[in-house]
N, C-alpha and C. Protein backbone atom coordinates (compact mmCIF):
# COMPACT_ATOMS: atom_id res chain seq x y z
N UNK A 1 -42.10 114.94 102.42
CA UNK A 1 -42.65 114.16 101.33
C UNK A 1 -42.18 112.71 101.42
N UNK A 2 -40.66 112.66 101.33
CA UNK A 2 -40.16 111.02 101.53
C UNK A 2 -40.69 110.33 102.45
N UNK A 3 -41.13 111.37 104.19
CA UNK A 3 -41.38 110.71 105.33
C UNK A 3 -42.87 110.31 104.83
N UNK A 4 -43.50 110.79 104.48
CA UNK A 4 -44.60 110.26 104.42
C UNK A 4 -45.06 108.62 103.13
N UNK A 5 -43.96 109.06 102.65
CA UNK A 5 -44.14 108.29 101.45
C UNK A 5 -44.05 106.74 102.16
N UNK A 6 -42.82 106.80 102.79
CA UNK A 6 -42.55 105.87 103.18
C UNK A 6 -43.48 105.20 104.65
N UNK A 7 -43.46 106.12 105.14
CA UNK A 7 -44.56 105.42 106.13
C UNK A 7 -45.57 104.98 106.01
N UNK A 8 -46.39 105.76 104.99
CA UNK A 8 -47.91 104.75 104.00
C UNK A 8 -47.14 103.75 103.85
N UNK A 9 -45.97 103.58 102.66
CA UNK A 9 -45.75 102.20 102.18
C UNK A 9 -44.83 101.43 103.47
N UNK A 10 -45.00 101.40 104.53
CA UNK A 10 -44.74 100.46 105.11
C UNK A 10 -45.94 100.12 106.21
N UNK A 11 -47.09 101.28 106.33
CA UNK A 11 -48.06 100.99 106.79
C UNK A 11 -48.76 99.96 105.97
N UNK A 12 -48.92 100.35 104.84
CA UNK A 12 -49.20 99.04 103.82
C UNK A 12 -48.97 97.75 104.06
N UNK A 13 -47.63 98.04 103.64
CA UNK A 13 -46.71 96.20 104.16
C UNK A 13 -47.00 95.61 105.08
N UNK A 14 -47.09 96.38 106.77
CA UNK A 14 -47.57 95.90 107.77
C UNK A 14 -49.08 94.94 107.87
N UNK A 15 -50.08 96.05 106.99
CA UNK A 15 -51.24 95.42 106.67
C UNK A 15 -51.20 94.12 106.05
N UNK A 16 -50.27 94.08 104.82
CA UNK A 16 -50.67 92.88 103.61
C UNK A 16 -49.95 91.12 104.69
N UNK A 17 -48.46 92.04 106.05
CA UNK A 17 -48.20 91.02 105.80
C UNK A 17 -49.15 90.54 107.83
N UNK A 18 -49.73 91.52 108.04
CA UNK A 18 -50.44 90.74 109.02
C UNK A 18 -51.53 89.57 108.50
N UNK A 19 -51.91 90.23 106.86
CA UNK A 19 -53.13 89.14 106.35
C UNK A 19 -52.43 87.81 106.13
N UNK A 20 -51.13 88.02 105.60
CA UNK A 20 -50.72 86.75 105.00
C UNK A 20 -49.82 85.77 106.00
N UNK A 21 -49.69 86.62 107.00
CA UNK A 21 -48.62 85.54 108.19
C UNK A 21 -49.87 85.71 109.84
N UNK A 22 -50.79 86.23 109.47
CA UNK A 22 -51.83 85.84 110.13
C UNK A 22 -51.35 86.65 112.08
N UNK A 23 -50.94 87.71 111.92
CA UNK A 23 -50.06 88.43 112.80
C UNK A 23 -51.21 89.88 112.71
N UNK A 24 -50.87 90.37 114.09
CA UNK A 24 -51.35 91.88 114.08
C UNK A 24 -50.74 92.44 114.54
N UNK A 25 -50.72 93.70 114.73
CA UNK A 25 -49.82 94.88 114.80
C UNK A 25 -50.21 96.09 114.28
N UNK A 26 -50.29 97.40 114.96
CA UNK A 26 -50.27 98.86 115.01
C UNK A 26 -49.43 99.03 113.70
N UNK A 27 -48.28 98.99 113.88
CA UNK A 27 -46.89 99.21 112.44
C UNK A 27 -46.39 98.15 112.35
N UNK A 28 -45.30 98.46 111.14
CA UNK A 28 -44.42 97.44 110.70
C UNK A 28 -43.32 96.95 111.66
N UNK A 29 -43.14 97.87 113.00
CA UNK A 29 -42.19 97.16 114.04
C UNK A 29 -43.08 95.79 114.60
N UNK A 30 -44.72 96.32 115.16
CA UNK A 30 -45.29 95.17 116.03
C UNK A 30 -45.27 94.05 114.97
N UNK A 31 -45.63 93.91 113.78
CA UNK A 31 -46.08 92.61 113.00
C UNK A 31 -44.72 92.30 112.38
N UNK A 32 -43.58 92.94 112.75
CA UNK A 32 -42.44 92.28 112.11
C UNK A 32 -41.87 91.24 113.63
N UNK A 33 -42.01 91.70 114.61
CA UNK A 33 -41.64 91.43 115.78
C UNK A 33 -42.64 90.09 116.36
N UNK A 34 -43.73 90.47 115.94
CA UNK A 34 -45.19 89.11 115.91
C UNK A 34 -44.91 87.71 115.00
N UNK A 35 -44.05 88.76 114.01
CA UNK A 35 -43.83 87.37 113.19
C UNK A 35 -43.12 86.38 113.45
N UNK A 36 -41.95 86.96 113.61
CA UNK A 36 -40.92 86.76 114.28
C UNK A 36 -40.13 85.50 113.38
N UNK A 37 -39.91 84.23 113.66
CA UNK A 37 -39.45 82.96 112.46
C UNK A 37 -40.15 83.06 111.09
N UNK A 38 -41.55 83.07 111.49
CA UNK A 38 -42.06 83.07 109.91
C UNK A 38 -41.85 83.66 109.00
N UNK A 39 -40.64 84.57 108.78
CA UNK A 39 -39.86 85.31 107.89
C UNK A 39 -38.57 85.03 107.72
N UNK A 40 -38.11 84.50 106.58
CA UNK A 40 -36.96 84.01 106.66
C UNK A 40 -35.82 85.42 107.06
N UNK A 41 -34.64 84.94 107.54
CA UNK A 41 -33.31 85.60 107.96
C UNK A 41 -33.42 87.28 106.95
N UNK A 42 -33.10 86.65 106.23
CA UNK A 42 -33.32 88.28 105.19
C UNK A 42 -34.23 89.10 104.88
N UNK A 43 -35.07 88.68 105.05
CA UNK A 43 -36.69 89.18 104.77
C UNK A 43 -37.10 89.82 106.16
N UNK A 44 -36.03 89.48 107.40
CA UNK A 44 -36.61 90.16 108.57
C UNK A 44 -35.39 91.14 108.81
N UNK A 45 -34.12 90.91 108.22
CA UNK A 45 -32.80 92.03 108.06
C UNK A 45 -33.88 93.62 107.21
N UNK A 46 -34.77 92.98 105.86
CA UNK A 46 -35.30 94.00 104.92
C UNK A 46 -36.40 94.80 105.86
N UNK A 47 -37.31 94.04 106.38
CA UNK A 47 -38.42 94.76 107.27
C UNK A 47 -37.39 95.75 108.37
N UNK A 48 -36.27 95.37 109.02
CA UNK A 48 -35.45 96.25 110.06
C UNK A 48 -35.28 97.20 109.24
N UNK A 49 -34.90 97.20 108.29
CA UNK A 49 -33.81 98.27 107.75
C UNK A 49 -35.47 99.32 107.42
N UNK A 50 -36.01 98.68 106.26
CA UNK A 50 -37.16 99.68 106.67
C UNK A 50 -37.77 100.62 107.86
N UNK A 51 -37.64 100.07 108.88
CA UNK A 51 -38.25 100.30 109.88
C UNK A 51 -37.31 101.02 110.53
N UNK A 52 -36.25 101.36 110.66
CA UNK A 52 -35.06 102.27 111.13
C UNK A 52 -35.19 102.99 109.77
N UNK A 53 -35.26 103.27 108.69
CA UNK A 53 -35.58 104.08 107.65
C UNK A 53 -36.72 104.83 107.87
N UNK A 54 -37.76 104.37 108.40
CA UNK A 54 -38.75 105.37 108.39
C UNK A 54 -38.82 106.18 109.87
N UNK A 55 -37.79 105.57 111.13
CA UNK A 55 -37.63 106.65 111.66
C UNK A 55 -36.41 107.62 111.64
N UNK A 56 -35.62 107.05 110.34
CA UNK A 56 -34.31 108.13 109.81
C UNK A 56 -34.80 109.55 109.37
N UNK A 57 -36.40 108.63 108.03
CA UNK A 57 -37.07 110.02 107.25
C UNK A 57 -37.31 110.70 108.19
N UNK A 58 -38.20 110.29 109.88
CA UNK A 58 -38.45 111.64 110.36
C UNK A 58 -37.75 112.61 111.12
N UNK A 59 -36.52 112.05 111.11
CA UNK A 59 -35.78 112.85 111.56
C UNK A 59 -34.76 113.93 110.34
N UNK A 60 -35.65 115.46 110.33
CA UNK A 60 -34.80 116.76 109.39
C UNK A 60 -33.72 116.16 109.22
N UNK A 61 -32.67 116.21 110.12
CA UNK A 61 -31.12 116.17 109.77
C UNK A 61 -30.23 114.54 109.54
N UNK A 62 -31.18 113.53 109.80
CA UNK A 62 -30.95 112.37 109.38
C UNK A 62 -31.73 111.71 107.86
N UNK A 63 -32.28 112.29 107.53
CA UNK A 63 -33.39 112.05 106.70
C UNK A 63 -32.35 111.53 105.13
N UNK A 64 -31.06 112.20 105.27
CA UNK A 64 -30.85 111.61 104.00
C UNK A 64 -29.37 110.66 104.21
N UNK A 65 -29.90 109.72 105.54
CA UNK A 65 -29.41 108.26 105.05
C UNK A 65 -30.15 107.25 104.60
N UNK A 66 -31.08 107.80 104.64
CA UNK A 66 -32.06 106.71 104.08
C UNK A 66 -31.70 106.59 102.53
N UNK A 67 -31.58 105.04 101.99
CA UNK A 67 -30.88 105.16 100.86
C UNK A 67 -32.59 104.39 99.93
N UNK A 68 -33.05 105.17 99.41
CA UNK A 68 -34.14 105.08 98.52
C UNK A 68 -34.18 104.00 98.00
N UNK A 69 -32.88 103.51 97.21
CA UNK A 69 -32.83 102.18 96.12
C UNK A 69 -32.86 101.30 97.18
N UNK A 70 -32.11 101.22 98.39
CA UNK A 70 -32.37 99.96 99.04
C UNK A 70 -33.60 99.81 99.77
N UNK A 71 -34.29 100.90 100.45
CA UNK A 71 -35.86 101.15 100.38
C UNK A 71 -36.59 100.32 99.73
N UNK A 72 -36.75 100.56 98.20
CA UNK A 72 -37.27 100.09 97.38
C UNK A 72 -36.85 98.69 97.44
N UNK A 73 -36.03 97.83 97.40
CA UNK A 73 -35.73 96.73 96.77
C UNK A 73 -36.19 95.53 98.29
N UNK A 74 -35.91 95.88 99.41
CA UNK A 74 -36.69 95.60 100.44
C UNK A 74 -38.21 95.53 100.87
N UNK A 75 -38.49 96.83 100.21
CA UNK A 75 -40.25 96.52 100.22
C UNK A 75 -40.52 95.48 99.06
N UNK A 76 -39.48 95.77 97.62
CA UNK A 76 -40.24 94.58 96.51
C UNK A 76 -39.53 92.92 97.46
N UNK A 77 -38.44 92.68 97.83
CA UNK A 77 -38.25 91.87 98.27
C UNK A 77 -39.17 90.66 99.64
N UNK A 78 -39.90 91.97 100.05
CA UNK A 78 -40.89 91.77 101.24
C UNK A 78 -42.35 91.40 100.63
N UNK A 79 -42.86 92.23 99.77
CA UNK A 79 -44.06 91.85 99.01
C UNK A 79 -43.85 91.00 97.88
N UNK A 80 -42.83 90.18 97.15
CA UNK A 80 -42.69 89.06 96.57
C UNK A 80 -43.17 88.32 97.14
N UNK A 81 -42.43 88.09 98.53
CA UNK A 81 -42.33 86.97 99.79
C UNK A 81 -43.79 86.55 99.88
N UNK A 82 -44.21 87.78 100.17
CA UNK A 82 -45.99 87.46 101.17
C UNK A 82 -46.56 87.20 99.78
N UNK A 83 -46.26 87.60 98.67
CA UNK A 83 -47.12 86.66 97.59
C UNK A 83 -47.61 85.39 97.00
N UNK A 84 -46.28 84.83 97.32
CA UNK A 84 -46.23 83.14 97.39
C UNK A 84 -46.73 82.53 98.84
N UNK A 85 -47.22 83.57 99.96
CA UNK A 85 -47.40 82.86 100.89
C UNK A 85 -49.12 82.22 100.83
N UNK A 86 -49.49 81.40 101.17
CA UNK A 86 -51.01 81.23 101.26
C UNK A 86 -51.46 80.50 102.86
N UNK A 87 -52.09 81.62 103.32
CA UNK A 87 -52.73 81.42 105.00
C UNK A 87 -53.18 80.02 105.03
N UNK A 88 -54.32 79.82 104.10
CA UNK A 88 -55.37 79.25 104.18
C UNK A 88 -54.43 77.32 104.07
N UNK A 89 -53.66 77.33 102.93
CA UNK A 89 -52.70 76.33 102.71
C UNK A 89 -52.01 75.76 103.67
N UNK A 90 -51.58 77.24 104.44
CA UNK A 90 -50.53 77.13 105.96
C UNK A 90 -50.99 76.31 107.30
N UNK A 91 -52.26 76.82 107.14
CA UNK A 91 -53.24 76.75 108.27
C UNK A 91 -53.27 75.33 108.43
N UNK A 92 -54.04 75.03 107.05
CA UNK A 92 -54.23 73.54 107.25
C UNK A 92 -53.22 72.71 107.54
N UNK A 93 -51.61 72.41 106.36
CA UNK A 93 -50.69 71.94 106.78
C UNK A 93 -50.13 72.18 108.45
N UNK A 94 -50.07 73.23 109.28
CA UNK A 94 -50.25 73.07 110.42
C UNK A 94 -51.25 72.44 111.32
N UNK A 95 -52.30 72.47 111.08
CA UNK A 95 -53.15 71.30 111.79
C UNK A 95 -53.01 69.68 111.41
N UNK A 96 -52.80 69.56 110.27
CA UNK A 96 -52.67 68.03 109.63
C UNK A 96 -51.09 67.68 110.33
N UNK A 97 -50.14 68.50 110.91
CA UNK A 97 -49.01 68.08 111.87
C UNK A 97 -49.37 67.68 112.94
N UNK A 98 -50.35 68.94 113.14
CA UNK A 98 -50.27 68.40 114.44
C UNK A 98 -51.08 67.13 115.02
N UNK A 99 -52.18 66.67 114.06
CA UNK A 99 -52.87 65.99 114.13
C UNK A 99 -51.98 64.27 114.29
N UNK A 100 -51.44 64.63 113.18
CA UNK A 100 -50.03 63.34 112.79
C UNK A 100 -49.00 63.51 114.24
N UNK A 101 -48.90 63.87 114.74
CA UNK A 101 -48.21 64.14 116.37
C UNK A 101 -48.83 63.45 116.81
N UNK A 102 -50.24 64.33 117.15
CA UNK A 102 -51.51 63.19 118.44
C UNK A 102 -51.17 61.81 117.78
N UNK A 103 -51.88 61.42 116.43
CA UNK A 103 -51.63 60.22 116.34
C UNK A 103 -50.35 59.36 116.42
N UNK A 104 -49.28 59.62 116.28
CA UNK A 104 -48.60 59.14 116.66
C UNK A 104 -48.20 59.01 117.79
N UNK A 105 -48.59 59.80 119.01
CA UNK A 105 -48.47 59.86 120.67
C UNK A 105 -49.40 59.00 120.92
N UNK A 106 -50.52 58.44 120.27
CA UNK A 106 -50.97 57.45 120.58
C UNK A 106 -50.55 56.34 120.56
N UNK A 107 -50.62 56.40 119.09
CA UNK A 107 -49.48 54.49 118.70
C UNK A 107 -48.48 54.58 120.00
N UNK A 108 -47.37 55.23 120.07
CA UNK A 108 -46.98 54.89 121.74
C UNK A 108 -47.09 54.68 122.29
N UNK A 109 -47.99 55.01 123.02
CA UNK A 109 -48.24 55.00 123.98
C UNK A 109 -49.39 53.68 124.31
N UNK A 110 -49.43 53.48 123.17
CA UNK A 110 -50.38 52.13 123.17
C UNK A 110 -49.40 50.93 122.72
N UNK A 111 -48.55 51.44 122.67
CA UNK A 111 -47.26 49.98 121.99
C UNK A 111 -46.81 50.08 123.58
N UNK A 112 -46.23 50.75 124.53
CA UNK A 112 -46.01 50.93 125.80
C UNK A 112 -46.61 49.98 126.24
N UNK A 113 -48.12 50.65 126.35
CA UNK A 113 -48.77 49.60 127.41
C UNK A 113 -49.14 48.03 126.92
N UNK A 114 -49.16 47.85 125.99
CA UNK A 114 -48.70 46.61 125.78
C UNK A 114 -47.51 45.84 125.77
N UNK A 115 -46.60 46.71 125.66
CA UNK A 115 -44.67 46.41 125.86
C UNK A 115 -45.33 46.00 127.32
N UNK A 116 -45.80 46.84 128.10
CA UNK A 116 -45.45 46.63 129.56
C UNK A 116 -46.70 45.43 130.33
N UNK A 117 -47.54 45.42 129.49
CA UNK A 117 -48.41 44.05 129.50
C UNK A 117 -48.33 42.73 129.19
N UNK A 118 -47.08 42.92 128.18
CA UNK A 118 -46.99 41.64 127.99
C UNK A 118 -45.50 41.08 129.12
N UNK A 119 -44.99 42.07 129.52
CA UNK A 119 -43.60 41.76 129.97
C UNK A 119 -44.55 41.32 131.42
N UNK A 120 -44.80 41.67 131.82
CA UNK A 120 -45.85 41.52 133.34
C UNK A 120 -46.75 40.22 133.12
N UNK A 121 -47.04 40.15 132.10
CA UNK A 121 -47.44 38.43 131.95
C UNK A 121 -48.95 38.87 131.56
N UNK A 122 -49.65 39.68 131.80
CA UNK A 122 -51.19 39.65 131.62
C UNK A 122 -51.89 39.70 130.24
N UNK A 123 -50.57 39.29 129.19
CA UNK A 123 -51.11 38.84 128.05
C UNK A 123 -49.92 38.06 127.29
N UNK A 124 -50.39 37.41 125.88
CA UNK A 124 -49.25 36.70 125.85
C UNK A 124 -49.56 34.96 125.77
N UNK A 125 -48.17 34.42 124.84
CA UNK A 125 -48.71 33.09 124.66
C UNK A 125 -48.65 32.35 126.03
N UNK A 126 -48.49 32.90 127.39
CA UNK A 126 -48.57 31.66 128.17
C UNK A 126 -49.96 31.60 129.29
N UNK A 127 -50.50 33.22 128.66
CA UNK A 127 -51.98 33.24 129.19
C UNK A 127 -53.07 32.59 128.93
């Protein structure tokens, strides 16, 4: 009963948090492992411990280290997280970086070649 309980609800989790960190994965090992940074330090300690929990439940004679309350407080700790997250928000602020990168690898590279145009003489007040 526990084994199963718990493996829906972390098959779950796996699902909600491939939607929200934009990751795929079979179970909660591949999309915790996909995620990888995008989960802060503790939030990827809570997904482990789950995930060694649900192969504690299936094991008969290990089955009752699995400690239920901390179970629980890891999955609410994990689905808080992905609640405040928004893809769509993410997405963009990652492109508008990177965009602000290019442009700025430009300005460089265009201050360069004029650093190095004017030092060479081919522009400039004595042209």
């Amino acid at each position: 009963m526990a084994k199963t309980r718990l493996a829906d609800s972390n098959a779950a989790l796996a699902r909600t948090m491939g939607d929200r960190l934009g990751v795929t994965g079979a179970d909660l090992e591949q999309v915790r492992h996909r995620a990888g940074r995008w989960l802060p330090w503790r939030l990827r300690r809570d997904a482990d411990y789950l995930i060694e929990a649900e192969m504690l439940a299936a094991h008969p004679k290990l089955r009752h280290l699995v400690d239920p309350g901390r179970s629980a407080r890891a999955e609410r700790h994990l689905r808080d997280h992905l609640a405040t997250r928004d893809p769509v928000r993410e997405r963009t602020n990652r492109l508008l970086g990177q965009l602000a990168a290019f442009a700025f690898n430009v300005l460089l590279f265009a201050a360069i070649v004029i650093g190095f145009m004017w030092w060479r003489g081919l522009i400039g007040p004595s042209h």
